[in-house]
Protein backbone atom coordinates (compact mmCIF):
# COMPACT_ATOMS: atom_id res chain seq x y z
CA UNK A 1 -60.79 93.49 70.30
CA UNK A 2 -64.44 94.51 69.53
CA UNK A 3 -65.67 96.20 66.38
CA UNK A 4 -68.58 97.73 65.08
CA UNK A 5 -70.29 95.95 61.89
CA UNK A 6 -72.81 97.65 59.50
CA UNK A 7 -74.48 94.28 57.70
CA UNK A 8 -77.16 95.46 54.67
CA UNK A 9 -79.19 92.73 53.83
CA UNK A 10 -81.38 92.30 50.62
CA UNK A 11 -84.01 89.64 51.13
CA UNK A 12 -85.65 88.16 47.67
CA UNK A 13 -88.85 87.32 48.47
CA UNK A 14 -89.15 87.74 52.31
CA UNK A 15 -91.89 85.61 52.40
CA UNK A 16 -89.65 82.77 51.85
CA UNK A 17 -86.38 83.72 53.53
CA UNK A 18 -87.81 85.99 56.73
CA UNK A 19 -87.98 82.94 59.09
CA UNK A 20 -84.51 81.45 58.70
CA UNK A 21 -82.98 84.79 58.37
CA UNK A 22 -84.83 86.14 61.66
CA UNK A 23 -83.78 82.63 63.33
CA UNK A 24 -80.07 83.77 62.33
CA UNK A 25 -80.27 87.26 64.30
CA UNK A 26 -82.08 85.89 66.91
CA UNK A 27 -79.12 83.25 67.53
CA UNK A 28 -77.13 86.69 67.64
CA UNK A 29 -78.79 88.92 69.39
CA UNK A 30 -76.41 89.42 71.99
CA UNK A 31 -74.16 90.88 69.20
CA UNK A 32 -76.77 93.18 67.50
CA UNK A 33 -77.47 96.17 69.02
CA UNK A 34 -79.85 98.03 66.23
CA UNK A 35 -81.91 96.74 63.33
CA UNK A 36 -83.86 98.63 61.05
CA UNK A 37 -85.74 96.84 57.97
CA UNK A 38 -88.18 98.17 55.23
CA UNK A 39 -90.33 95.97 52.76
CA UNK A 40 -90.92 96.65 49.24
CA UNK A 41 -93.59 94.77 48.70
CA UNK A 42 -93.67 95.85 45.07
CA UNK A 43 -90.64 94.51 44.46
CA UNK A 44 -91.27 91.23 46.62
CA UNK A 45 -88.03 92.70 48.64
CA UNK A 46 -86.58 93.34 51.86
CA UNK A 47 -83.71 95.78 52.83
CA UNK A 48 -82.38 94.85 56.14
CA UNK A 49 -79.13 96.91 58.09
CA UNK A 50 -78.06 95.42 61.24
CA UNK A 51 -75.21 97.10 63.64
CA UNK A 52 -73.37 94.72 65.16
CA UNK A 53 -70.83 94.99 67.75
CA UNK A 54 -68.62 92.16 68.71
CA UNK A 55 -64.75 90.12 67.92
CA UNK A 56 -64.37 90.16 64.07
CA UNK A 57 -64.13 86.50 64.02
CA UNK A 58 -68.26 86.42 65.16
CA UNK A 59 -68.83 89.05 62.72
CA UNK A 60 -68.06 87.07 59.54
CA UNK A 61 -69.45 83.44 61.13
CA UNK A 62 -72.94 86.25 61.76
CA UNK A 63 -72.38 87.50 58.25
CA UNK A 64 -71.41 83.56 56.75
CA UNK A 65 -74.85 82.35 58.58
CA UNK A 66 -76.89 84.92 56.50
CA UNK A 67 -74.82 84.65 53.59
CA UNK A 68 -76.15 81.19 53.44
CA UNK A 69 -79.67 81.30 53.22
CA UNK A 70 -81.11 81.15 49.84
CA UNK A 71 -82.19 84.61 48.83
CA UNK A 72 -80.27 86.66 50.90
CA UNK A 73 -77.58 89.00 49.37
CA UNK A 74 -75.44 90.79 52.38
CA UNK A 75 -72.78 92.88 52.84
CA UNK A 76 -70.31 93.86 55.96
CA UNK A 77 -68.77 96.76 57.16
CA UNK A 78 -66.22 96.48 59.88
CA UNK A 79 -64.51 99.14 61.59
């Protein structure tokens, strides 16, 4: 059955982690169905939500693949 996901994302230094974790959405875009992300360039941050709306099992392999890259903190809803 399909769920809905709410995935925050905190990106240290974006300028280093952007491109993998944009390749990482990208490879689930079929899945995502709204992002929304703000910079805090004074913080050398990024806050990124993603909904997500798929089996639970391809939730947490989305959430494991960001999870992974160096920098990036995130955290998963599911309902």
């Amino acid at each position: 059955m399909k769920k809905i996901a709410a995935l925050s994302a905190i990106l240290a230094n974006p300028a280093q982690t952007q491109s993998q974790f944009n390749a990482a959405v990208s490879d689930y875009q079929e899945i995502v169905k709204g992002r929304l992300g703000i910079p805090f360039d004074d913080k050398k941050a990024a806050a990124i939500s993603i909904i997500a709306y798929a089996e639970e099992d391809i939730i947490i392999q989305f959430t494991d693949r960001l999870s992974a890259i160096d920098g990036v903190s995130v955290n998963t809803a599911i309902y």
